[in-house]
Protein backbone atom coordinates (compact mmCIF):
# COMPACT_ATOMS: atom_id res chain seq x y z
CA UNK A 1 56.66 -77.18 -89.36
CA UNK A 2 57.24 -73.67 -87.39
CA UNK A 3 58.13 -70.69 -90.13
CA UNK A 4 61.39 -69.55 -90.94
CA UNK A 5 62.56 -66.46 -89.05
CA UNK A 6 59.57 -66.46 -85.99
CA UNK A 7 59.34 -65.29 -82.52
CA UNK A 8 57.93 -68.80 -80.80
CA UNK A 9 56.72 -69.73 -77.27
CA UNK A 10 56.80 -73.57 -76.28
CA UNK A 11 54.52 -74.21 -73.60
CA UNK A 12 50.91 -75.54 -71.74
CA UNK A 13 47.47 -73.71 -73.09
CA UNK A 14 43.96 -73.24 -71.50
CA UNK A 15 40.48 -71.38 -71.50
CA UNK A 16 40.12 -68.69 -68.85
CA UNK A 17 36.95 -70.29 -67.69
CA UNK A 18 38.28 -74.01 -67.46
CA UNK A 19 41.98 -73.81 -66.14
CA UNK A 20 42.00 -77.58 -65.39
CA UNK A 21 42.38 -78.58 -68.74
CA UNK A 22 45.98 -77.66 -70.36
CA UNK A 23 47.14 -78.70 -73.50
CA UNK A 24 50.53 -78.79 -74.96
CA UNK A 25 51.30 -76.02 -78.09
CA UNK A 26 53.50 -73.33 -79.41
CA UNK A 27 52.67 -69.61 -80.39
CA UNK A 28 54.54 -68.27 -83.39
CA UNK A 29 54.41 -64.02 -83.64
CA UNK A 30 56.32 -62.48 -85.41
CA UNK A 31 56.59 -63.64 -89.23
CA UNK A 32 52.61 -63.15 -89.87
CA UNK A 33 49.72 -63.71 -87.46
CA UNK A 34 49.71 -64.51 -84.24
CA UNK A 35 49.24 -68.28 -84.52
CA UNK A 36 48.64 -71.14 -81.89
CA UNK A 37 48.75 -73.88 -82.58
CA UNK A 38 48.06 -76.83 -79.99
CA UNK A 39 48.62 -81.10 -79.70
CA UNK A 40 45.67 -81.57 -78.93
CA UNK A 41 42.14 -79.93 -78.78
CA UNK A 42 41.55 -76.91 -76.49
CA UNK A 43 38.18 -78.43 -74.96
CA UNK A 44 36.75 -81.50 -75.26
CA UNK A 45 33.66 -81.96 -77.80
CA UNK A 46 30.80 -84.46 -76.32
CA UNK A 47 29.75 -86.98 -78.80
CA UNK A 48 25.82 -86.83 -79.43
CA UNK A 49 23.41 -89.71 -78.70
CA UNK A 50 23.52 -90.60 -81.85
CA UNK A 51 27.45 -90.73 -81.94
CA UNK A 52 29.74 -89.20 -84.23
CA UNK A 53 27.75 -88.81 -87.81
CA UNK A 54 31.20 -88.04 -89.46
CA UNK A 55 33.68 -85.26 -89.16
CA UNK A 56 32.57 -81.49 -89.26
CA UNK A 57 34.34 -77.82 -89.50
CA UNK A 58 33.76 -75.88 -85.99
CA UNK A 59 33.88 -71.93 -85.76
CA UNK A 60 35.32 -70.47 -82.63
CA UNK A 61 35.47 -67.30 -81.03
CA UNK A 62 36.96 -66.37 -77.88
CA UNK A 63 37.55 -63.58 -76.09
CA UNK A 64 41.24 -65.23 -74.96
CA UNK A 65 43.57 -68.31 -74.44
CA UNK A 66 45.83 -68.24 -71.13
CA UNK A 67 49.04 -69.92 -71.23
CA UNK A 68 52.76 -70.53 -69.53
CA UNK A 69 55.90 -70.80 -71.25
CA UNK A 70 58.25 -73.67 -70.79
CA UNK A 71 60.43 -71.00 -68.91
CA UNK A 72 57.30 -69.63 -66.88
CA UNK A 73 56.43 -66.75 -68.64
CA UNK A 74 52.65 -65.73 -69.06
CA UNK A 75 50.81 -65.42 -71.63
CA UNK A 76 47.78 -64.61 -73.15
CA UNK A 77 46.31 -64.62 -76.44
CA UNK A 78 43.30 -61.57 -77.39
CA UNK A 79 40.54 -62.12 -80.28
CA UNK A 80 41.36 -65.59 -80.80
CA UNK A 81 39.34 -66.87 -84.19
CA UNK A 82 39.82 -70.88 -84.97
CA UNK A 83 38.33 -73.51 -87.64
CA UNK A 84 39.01 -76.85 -86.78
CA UNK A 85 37.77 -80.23 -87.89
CA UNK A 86 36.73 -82.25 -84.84
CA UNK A 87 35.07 -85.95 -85.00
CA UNK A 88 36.60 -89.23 -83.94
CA UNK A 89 39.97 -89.30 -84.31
CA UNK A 90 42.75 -90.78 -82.17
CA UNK A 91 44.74 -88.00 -82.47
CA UNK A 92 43.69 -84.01 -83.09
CA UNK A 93 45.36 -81.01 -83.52
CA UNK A 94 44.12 -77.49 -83.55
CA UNK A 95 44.88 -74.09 -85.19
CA UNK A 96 43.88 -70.77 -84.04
CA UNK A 97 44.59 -67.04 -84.83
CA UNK A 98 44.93 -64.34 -82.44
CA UNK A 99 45.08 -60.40 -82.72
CA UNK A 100 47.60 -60.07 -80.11
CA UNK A 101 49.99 -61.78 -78.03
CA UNK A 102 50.39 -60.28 -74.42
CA UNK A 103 53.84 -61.66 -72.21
CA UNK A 104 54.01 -61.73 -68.75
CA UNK A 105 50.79 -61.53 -67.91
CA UNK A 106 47.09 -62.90 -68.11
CA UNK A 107 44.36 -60.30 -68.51
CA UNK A 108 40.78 -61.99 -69.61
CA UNK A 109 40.04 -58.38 -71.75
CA UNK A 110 41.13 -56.88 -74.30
CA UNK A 111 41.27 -53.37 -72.39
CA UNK A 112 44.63 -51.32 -71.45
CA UNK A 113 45.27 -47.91 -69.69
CA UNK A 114 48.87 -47.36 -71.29
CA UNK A 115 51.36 -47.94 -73.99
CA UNK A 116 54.80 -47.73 -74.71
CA UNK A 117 56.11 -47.76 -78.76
CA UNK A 118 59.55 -47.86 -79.56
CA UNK A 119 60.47 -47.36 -83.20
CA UNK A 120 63.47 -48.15 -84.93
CA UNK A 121 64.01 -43.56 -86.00
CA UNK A 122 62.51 -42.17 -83.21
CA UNK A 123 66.25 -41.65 -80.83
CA UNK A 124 67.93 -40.69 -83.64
CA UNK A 125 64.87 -38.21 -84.93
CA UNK A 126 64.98 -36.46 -81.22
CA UNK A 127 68.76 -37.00 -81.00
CA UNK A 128 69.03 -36.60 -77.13
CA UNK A 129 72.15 -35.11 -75.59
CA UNK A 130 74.81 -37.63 -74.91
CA UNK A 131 74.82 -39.50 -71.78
CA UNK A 132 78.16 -38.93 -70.62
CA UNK A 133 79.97 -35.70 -69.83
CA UNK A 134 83.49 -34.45 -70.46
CA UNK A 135 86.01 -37.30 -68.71
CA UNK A 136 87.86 -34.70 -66.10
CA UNK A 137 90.27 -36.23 -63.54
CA UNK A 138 89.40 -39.96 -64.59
CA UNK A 139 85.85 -39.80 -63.90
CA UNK A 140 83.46 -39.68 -66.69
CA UNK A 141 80.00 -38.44 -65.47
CA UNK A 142 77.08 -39.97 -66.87
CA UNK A 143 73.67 -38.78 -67.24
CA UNK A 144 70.87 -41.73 -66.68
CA UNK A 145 67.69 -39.80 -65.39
CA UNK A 146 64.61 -39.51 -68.17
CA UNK A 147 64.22 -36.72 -70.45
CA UNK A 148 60.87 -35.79 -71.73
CA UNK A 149 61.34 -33.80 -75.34
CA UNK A 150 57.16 -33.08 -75.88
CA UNK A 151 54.18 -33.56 -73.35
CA UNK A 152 50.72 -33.34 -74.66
CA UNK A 153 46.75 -34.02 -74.50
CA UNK A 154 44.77 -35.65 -77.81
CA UNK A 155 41.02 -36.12 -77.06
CA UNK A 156 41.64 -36.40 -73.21
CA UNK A 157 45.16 -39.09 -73.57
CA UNK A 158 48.31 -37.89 -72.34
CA UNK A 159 50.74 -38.28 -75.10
CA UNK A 160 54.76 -38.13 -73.94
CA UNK A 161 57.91 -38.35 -75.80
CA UNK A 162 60.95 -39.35 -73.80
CA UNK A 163 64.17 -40.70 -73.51
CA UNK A 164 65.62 -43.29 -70.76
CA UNK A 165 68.27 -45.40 -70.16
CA UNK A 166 69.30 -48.52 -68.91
CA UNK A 167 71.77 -51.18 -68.53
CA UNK A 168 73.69 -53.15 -66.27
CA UNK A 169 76.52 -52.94 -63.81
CA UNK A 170 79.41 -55.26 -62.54
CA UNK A 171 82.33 -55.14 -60.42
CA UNK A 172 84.53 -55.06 -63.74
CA UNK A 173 82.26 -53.42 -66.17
CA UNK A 174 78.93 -51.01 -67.09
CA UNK A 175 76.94 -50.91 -70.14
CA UNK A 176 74.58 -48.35 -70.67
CA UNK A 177 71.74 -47.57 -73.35
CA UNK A 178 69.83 -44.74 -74.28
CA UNK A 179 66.47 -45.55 -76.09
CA UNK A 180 63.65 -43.01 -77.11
CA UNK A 181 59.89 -44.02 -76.58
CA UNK A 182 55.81 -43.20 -77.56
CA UNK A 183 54.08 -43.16 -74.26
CA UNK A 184 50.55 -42.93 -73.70
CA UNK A 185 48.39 -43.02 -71.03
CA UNK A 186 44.76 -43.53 -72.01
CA UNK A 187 41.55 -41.68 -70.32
CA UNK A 188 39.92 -44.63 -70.07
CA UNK A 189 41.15 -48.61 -71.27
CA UNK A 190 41.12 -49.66 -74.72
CA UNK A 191 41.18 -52.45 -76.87
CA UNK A 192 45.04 -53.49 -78.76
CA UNK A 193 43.75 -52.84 -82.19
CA UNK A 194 42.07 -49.65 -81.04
CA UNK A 195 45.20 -47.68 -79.38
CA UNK A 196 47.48 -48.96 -82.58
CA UNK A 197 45.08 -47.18 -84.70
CA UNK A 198 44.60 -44.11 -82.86
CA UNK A 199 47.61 -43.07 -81.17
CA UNK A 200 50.93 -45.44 -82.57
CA UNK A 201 49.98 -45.65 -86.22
CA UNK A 202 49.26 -42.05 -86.73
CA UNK A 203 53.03 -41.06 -84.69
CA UNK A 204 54.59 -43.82 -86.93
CA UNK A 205 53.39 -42.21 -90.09
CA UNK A 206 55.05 -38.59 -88.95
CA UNK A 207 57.91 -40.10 -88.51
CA UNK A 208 57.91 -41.58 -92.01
CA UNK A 209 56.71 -38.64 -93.92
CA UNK A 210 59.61 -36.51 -91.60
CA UNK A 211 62.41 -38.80 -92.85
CA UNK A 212 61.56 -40.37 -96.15
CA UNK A 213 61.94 -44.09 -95.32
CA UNK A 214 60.65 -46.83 -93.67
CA UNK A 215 60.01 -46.85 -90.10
CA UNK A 216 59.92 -49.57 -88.05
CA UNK A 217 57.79 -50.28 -84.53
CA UNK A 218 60.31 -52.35 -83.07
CA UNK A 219 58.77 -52.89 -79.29
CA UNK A 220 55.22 -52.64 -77.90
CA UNK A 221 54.58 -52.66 -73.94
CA UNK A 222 51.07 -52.45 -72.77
CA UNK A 223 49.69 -52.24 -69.15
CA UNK A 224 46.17 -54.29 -68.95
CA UNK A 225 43.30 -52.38 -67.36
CA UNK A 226 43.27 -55.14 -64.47
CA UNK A 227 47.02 -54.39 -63.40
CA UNK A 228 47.74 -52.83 -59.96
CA UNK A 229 48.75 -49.17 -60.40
CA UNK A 230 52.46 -49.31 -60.92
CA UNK A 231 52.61 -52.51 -62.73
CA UNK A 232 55.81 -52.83 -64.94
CA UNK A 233 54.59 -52.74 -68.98
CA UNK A 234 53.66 -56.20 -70.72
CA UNK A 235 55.54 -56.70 -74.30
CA UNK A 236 53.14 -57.04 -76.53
CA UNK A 237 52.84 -58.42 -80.21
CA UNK A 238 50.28 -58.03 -82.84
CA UNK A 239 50.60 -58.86 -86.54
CA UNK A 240 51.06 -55.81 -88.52
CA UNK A 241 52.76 -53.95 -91.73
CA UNK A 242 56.31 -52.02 -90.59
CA UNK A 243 56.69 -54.25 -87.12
CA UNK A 244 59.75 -55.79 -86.50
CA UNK A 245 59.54 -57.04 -82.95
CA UNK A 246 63.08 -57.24 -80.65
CA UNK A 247 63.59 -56.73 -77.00
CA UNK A 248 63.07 -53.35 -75.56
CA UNK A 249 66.03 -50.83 -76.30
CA UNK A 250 67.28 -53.13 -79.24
CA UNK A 251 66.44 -51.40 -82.62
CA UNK A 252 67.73 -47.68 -82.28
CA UNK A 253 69.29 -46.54 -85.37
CA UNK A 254 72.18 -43.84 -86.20
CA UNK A 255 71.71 -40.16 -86.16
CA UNK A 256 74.15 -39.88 -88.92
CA UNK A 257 72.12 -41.42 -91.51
CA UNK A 258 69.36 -39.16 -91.51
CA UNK A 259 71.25 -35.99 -90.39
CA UNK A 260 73.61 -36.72 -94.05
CA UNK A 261 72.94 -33.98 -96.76
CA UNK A 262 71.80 -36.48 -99.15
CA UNK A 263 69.01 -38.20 -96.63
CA UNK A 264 65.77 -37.01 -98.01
CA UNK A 265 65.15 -36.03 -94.07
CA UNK A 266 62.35 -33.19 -94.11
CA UNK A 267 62.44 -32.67 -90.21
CA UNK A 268 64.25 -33.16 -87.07
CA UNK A 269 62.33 -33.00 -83.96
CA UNK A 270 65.50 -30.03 -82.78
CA UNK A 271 64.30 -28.09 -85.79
CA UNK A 272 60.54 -27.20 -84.22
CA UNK A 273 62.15 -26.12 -80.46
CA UNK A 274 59.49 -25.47 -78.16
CA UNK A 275 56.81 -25.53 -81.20
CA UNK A 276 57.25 -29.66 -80.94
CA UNK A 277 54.29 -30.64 -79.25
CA UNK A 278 51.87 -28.27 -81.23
CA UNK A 279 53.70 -30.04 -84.48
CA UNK A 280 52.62 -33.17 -82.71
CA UNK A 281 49.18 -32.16 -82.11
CA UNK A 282 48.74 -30.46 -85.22
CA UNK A 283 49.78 -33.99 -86.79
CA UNK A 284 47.22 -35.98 -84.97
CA UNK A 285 44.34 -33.82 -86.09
CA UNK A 286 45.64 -33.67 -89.84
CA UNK A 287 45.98 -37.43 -89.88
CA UNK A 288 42.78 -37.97 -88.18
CA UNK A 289 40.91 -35.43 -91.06
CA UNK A 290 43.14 -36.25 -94.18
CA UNK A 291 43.52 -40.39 -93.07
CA UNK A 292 43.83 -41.24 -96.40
CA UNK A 293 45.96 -38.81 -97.85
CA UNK A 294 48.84 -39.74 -95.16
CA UNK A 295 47.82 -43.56 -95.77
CA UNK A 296 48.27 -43.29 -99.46
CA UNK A 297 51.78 -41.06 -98.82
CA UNK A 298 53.09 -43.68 -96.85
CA UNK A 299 51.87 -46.61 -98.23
CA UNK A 300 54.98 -47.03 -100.68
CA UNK A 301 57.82 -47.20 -97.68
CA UNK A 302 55.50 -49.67 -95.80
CA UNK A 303 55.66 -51.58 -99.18
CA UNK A 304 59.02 -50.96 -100.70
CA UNK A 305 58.53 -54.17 -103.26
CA UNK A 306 55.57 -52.33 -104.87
CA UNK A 307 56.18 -51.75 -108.67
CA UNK A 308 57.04 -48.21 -109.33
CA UNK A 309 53.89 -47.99 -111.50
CA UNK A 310 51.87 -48.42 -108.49
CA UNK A 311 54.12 -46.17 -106.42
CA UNK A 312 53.47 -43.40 -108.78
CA UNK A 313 49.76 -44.12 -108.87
CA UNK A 314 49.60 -44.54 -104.81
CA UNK A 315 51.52 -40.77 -104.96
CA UNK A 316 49.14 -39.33 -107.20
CA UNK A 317 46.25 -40.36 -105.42
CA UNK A 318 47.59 -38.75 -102.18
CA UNK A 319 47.75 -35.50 -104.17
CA UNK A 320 43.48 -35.96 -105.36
CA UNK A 321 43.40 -36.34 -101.62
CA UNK A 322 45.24 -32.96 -100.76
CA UNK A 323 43.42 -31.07 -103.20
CA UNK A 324 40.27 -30.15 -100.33
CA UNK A 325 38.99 -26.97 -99.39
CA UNK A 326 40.10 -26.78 -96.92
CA UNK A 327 43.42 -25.73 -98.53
CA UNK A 328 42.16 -24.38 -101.96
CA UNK A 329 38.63 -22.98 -101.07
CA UNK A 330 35.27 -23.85 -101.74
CA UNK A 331 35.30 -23.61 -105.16
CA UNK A 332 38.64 -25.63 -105.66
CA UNK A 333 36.99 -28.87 -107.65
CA UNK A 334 35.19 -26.44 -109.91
CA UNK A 335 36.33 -25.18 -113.33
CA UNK A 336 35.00 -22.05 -113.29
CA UNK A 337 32.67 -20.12 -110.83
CA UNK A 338 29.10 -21.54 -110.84
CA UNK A 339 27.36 -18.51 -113.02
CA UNK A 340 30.35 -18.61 -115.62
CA UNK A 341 29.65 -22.47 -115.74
CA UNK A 342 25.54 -21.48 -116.59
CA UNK A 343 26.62 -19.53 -119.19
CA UNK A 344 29.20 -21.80 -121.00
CA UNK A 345 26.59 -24.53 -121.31
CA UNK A 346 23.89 -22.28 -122.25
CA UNK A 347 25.79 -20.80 -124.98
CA UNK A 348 26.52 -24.38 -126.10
CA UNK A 349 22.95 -25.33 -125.87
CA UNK A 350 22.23 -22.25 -127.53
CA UNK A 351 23.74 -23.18 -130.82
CA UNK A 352 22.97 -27.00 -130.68
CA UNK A 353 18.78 -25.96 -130.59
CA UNK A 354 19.41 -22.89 -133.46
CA UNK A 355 21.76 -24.78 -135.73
CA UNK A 356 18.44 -26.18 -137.63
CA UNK A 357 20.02 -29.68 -137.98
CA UNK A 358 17.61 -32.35 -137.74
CA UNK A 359 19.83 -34.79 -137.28
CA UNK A 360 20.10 -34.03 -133.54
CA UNK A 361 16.98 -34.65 -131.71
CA UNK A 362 15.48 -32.40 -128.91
CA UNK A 363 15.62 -34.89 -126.28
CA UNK A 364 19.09 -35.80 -127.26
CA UNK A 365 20.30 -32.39 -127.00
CA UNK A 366 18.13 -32.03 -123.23
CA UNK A 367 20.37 -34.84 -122.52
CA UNK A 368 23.73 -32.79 -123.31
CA UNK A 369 22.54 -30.08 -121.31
CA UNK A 370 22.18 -32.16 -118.13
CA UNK A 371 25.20 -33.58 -118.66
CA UNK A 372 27.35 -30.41 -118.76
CA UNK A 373 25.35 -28.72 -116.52
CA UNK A 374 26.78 -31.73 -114.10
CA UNK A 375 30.22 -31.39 -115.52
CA UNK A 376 31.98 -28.15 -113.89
CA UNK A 377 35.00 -30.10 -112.39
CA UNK A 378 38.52 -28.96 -112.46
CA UNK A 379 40.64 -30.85 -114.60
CA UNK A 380 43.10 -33.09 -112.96
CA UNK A 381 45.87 -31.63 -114.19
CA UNK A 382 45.51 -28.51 -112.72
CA UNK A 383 44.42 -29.56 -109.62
CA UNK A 384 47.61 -31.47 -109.27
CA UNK A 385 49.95 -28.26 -110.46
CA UNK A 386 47.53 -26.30 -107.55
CA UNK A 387 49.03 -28.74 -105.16
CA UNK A 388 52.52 -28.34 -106.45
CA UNK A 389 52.43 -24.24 -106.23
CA UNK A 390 50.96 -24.95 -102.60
CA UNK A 391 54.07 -25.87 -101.70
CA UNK A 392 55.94 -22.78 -102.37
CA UNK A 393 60.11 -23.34 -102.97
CA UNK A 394 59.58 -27.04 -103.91
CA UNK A 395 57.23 -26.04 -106.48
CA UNK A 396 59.13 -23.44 -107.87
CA UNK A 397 61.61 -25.46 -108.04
CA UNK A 398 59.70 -28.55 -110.15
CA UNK A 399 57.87 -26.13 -112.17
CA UNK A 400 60.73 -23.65 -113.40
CA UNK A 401 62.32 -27.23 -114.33
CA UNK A 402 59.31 -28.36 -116.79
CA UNK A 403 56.12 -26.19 -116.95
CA UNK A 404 54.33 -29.03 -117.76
CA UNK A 405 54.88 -31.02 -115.25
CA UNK A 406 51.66 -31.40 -113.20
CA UNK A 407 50.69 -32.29 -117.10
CA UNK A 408 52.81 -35.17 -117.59
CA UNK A 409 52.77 -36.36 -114.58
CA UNK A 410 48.47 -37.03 -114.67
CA UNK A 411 49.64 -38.76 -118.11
CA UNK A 412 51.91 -40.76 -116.39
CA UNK A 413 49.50 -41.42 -114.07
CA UNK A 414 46.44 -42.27 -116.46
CA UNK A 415 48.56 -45.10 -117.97
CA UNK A 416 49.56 -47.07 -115.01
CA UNK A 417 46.00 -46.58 -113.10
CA UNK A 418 44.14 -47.27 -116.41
CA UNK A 419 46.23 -49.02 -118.39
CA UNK A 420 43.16 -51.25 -119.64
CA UNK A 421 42.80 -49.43 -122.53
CA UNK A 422 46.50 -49.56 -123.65
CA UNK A 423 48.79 -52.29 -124.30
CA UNK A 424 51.30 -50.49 -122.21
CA UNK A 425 52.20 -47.99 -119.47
CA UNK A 426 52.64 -44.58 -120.83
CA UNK A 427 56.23 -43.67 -120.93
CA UNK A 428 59.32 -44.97 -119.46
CA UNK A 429 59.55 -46.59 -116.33
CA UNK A 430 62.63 -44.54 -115.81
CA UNK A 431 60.80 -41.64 -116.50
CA UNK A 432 58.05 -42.73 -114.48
CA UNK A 433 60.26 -43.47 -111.33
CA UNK A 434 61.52 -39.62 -111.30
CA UNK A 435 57.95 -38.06 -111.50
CA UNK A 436 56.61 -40.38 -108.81
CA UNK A 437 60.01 -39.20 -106.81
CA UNK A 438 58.78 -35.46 -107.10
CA UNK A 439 55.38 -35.82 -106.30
CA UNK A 440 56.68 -37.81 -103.31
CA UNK A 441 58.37 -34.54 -102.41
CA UNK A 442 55.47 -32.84 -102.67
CA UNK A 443 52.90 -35.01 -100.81
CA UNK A 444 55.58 -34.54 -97.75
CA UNK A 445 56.60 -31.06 -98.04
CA UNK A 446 52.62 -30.63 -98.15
CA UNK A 447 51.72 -32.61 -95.12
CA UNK A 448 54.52 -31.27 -92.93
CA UNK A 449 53.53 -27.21 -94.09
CA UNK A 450 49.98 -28.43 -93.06
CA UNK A 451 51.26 -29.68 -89.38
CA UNK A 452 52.99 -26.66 -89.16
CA UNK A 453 56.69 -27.47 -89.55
CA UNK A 454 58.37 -24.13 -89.89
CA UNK A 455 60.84 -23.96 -93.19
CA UNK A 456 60.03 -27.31 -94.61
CA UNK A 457 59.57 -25.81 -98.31
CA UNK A 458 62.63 -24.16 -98.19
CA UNK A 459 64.48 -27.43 -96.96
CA UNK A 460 63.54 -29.82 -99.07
CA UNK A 461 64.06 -27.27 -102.08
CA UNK A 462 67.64 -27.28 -100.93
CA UNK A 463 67.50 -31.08 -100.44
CA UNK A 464 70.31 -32.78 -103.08
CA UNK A 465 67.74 -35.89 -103.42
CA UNK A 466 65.01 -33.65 -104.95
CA UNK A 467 67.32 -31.52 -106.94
CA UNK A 468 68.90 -34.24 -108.39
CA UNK A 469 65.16 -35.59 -109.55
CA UNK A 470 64.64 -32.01 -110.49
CA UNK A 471 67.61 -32.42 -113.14
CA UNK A 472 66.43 -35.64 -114.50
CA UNK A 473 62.80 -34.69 -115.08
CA UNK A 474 64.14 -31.21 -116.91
CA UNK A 475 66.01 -33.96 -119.44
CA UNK A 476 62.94 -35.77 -120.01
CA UNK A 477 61.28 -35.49 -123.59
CA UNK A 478 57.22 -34.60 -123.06
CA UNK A 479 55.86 -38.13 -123.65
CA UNK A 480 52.40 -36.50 -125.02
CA UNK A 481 53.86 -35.31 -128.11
CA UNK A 482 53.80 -39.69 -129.31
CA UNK A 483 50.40 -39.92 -127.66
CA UNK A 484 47.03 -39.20 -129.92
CA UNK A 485 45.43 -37.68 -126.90
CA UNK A 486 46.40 -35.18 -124.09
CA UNK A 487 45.66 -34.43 -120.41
């Protein structure tokens, strides 16, 4: 039976290389992996001279599967991967997964020169001018040419963000609408998997970390490296976390939401000005250096059913990751400069060898020595409250709240990432949820500074989403005080 809520295509099925043989199937897209799955077999498997021994499991790999819609559309499946059970039956079906699923046309390789992304934010983060004028005299004017908001080159691809519009026109009415895309135009063709990675993930993730919710790629058109110059874009679908395929120009959402003073929106693309395409660039670098500090930052919108324990945890960890030096120096992982360090364990060594116990072996106490001398690192703790300070007004703002909260928070932290050694979390889940909320705000307001997003600190201090956190957290009781032990 086909799943529940799926994009599928009915139609006829082939190999590039054998075209005479067609077999009847359906491709489902858009609820999990691209899956085909056909009537009968896709080739035909000879029987050996000594005839069919008994059924057996087959792996197969192909570069692609052709095929033509019911309604004549093309189609062609990329990186197709099946297991199917052949032998002598009267009757055989076949399953096979795909990494993509190309419309409207039939390319043979997995290589493409450009790409389109629309995402469900992205109009309503630029938030074009309007496309109609002031009505004077009973005409309205209208504005339908293309508006680019940022051109710029990463590693050699042109990267463009724009705005068009279309629609269609009768003798008794016009609909128009405006939709906001990702183009790209590659330096030289590249595989599906590839150009998602590189160049519509990492713009995805901005958008995320700019706005503070899910965002969604909502239509994918790719032009195959064996098109004609000119060739109109091919839809494509892949399976993927925070995709939800429609048709092109369908999923634009409203400027209001995110422009409200309670949306926990960091940055509009009208706040950078003519600074937008160094933002953009700056991004793409960051993202490709600190990959997975932005993964771990917005890994709880792509999974908003997560647990809040593992929200905080995934939050935390994206702090560890910030914490480079890069930002904090060379000596930012160490506890104290490396001749201070000598000296501390010396002076400990010192008294374990003159303390004249027996009891305490040579060897053992060569073994203490190598250990501290090995054991210079900055505690977590304060590594966490160096991020927070990083961050200038948002810090201030946490921190003047409750001192200890870089404290607390790593002792949140310690019992949801190691809670092995307890019977429970430490402290209360409410608790829990507003700390994870603030380091949230701090992860963001951090990667944004770091792209180069003039005011962010000062925005998001003034944000009534993070104050209102800010209030809770100042009401919480310091947890530690029940515990035996302390960060």
């Amino acid at each position: 039976m086909a799943r529940a809520d799926e994009s599928s295509h009915v139609g006829r099925w082939w190999l590039p290389s054998a075209p005479e043989r067609r077999v009847s199937g359906a491709v489902y897209s858009d609820s999990g992996p691209v899956e085909l799955r056909l009537d009968e077999p896709l080739r035909e498997y000879p029987m050996s001279a000594r005839g069919w021994e008994g059924p057996e499991f087959r792996s197969v790999r192909l570069p692609a599967i052709f095929g033509q819609t019911r309604d004549g559309r093309k189609v062609t499946l990329l990186n197709v991967r099946g297991e199917n059970l052949v032998g002598p039956f009267e009757r055989s079906q076949e399953e096979y997964l795909a990494t993509a699923l190309i419309l409207d046309a039939h390319t043979p390789e997995d290589k493409f020169t450009h790409a389109i992304a629309e995402f469900d934010w992205l109009d309503a983060w630029l938030d074009p001018p309007s496309i109609t004028g002031e009505k004077s005299a009973g005409v309205l004017p209208v504005h339908v040419g293309r508006t680019e908001h940022a051109t710029l080159v990463i590693e050699s691809d042109a990267v463009t963000l724009a705005s068009k519009v279309v629609g269609t026109s009768g003798g008794g009415s016009v609909h128009l609408d405006r939709f906001s895309v990702l183009e790209v135009e590659f330096c030289q063709p590249v595989g599906i998997e590839s150009l998602v990675d590189a160049r519509i993930r990492p713009f995805q993730d901005l958008l995320t970390v700019a706005l503070g919710r899910p965002v969604q790629l909502t239509w994918l058109g790719l032009r195959p490296a064996t098109a004609e110059s000119g060739t109109q874009f091919c839809e494509a679908r892949f399976n993927g976390t925070a995709v939800s395929f429609g048709r092109q120009g369908s999923g634009n959402r409203s400027a209001v939401a995110i422009q409200s003073y309670s949306a926990p929106t960091l940055f509009w693309a009208r706040d950078a000005g003519t600074l937008l395409p160094q933002i953009i660039q700056k991004w793409y670098e960051l993202r490709a250096r600190e990959r997975e500090a932005v993964t771990l930052a917005v890994g709880p919108y792509y999974a908003p059913f997560i647990y809040q324990e593992h929200k905080l945890a995934s939050s935390m960890q994206a702090v560890e990751a910030l914490h480079t030096k890069s930002r904090f120096g060379s000596d930012a992982h160490r506890d104290l400069d490396r001749p201070d360090h000598t000296k501390r364990v010396e002076r400990i060594v010192a008294i374990l060898r003159t303390a004249g116990n027996d009891e305490v072996p040579r060897d053992e106490i060569d073994w203490v020595e190598r250990i501290l001398k090995n054991r210079n690192d900055r505690p977590f703790r304060q590594r966490v409250e160096d991020v927070i300070r990083s961050t200038g007004a948002v810090g201030d703002c946490i921190l003047k709240a409750s001192p200890d909260f870089a404290a607390i928070a790593v002792f949140f932290r310690n019992g949801v990432s190691h809670g092995g050694a307890r019977n429970k979390p430490s402290g209360d889940s409410v608790d829990r949820f507003w700390y994870g909320e603030l380091i949230q705000w701090v992860v963001r307001s951090r990667l944004l500074m770091d792209a180069g997003v003039p005011g962010v600190s000062e925005r998001a201090a003034s944000r009534t989403g993070l104050q209102f956190a800010v209030e809770q957290v100042a009401k919480i009781d310091d947890p530690r005080k029940a515990s035996p032990t302390r960060p």
